[in-house]
C-alpha atoms as a PDB file:
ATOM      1  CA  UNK A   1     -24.427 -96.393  64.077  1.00  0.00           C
ATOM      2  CA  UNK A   2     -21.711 -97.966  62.504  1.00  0.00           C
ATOM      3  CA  UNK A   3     -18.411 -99.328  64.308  1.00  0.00           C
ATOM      4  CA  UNK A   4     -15.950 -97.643  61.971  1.00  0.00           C
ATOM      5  CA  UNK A   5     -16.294 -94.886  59.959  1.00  0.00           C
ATOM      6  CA  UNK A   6     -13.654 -93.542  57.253  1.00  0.00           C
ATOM      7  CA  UNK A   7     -14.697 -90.042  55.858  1.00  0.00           C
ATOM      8  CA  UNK A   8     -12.945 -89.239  52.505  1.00  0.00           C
ATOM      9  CA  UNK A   9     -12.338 -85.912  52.243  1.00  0.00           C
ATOM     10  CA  UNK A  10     -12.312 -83.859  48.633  1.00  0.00           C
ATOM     11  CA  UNK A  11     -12.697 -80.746  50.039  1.00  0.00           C
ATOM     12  CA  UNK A  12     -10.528 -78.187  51.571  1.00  0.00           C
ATOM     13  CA  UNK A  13     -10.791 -75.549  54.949  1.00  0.00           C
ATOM     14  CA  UNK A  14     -11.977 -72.447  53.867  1.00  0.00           C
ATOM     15  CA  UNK A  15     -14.319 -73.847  50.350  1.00  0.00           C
ATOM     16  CA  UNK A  16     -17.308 -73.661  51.272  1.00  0.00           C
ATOM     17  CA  UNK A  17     -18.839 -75.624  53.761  1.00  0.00           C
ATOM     18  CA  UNK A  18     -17.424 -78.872  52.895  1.00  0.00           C
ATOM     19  CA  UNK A  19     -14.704 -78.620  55.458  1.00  0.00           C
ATOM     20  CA  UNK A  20     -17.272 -77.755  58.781  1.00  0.00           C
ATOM     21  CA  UNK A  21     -19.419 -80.550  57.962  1.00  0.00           C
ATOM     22  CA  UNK A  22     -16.754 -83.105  57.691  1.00  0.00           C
ATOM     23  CA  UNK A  23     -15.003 -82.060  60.988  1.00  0.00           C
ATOM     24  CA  UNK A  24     -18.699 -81.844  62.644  1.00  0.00           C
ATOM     25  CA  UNK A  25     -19.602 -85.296  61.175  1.00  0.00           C
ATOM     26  CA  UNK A  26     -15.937 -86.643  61.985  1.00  0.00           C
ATOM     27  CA  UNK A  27     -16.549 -85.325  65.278  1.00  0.00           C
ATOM     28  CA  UNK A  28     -19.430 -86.674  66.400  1.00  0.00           C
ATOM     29  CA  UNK A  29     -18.954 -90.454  65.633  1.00  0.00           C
ATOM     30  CA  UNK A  30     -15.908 -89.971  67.645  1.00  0.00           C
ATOM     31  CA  UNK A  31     -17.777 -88.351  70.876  1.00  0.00           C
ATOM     32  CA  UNK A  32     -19.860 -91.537  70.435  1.00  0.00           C
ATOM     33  CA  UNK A  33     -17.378 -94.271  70.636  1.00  0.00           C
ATOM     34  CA  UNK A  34     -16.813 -95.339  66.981  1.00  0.00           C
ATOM     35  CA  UNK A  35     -13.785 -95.746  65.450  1.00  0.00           C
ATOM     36  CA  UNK A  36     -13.332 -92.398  63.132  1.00  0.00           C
ATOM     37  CA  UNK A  37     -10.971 -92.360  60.107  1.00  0.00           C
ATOM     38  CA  UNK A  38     -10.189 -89.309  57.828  1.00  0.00           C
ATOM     39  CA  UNK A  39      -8.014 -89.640  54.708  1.00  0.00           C
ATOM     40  CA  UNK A  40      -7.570 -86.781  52.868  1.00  0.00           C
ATOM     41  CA  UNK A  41      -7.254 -86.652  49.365  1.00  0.00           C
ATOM     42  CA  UNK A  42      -4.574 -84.749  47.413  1.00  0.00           C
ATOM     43  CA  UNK A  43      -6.197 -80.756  47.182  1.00  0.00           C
ATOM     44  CA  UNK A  44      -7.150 -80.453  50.675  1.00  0.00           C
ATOM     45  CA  UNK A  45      -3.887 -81.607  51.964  1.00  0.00           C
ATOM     46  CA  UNK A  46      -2.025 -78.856  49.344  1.00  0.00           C
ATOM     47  CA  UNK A  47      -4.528 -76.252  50.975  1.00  0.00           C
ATOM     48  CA  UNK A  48      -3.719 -77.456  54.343  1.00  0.00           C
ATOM     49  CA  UNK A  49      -0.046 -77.313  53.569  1.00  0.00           C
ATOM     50  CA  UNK A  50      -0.323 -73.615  52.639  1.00  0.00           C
ATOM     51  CA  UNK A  51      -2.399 -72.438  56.404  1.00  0.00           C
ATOM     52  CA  UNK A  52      -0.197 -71.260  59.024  1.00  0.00           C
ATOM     53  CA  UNK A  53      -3.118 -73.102  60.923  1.00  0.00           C
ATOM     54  CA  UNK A  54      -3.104 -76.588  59.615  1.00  0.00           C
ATOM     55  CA  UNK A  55      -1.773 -77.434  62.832  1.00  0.00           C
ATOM     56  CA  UNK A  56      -5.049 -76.521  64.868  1.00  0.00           C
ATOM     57  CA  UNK A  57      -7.251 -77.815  62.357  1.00  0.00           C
ATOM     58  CA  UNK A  58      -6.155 -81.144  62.204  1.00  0.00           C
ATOM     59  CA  UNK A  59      -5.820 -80.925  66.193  1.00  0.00           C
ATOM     60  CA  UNK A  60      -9.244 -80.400  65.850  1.00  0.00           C
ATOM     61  CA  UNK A  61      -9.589 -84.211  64.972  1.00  0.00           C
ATOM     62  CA  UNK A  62      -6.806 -85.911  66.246  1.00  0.00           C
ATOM     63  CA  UNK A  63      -7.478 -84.367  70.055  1.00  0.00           C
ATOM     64  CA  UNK A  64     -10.815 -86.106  69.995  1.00  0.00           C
ATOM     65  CA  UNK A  65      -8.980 -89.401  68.812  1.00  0.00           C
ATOM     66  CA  UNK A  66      -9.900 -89.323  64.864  1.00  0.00           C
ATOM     67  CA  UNK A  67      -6.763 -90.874  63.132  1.00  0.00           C
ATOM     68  CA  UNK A  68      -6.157 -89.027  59.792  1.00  0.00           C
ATOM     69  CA  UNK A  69      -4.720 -90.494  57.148  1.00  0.00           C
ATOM     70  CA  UNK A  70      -3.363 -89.813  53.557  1.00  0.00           C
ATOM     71  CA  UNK A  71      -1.531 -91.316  50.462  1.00  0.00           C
ATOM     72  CA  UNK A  72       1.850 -91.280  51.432  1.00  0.00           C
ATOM     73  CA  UNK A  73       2.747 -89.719  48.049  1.00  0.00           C
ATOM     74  CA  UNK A  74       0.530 -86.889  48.481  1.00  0.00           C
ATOM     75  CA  UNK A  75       1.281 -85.517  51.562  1.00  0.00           C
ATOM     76  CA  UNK A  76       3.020 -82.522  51.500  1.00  0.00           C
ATOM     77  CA  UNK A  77       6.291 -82.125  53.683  1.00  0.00           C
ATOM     78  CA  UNK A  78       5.995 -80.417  56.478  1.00  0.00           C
ATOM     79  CA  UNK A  79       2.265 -81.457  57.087  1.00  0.00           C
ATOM     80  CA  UNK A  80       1.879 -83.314  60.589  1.00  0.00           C
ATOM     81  CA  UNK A  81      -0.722 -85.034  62.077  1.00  0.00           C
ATOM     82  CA  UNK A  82      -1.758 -86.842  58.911  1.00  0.00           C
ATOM     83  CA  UNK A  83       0.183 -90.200  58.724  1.00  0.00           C
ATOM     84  CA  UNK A  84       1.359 -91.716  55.336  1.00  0.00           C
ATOM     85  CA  UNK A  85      -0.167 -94.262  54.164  1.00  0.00           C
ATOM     86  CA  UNK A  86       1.334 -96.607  51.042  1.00  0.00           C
ATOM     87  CA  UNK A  87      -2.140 -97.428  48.693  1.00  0.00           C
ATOM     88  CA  UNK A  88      -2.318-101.682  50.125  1.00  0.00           C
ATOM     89  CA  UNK A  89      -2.398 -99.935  53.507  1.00  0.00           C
ATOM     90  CA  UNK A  90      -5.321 -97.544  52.618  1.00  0.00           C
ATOM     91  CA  UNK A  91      -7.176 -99.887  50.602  1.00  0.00           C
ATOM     92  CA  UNK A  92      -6.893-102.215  53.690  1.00  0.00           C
ATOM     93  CA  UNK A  93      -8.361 -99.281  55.871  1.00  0.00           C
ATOM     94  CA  UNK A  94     -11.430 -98.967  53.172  1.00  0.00           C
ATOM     95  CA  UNK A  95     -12.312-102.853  53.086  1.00  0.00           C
ATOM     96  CA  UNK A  96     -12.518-102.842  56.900  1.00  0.00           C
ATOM     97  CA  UNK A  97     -14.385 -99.501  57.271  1.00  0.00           C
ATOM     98  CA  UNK A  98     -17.997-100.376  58.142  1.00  0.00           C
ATOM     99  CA  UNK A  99     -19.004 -97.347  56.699  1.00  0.00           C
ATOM    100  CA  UNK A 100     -17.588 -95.196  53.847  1.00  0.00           C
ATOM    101  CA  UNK A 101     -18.724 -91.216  53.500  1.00  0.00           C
ATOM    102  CA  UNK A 102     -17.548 -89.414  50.590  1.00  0.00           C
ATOM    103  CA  UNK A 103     -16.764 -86.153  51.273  1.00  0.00           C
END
């Protein structure tokens, strides 16, 4: 297993299964020590920013210590747990990734 993963995410709660399978795969990684990114791209966070639940889905992550991240220019106000990110910052997070899922 890899020592870092970042997860980019395309795809929003409540498409399909898209959404379970990142959290699950997010999830696990984490329960197993390595160091779990998320960065959401601009549609899920719009869907997220319309749920009166976005709140408990991202706790979903962040309680079991996966750090999610977006483009600072795409996240939607009012949207917490997701810290903005300028592009030299993410791009920094991708080089040092050891592993890169595409979501």
């Amino acid at each position: 297993m890899a020592d870092s993963v970042l997860y980019l995410v395309r795809h929003a709660p409540g498409r399909g299964g898209g959404w379970r399978e990142t959290v699950d795969m997010a999830l696990t990684g984490a329960a197993f020590g390595v160091a779990t990114l998320v960065w959401f791209q601009a549609a899920p966070l719009k869907v997220l920013a319309r749920r009166a639940d976005h709140a408990d889905l991202l706790a979903e992550l962040t309680g079991f210590g996966v750090r999610c991240v977006a483009r600072r220019d795409d996240l939607p106000d009012g949207l917490t747990g997701i810290e903005g990110l300028d592009d030299t910052e993410l791009h920094g997070l991708r080089r040092h990734a050891a592993q890169m899922v595409l979501l």
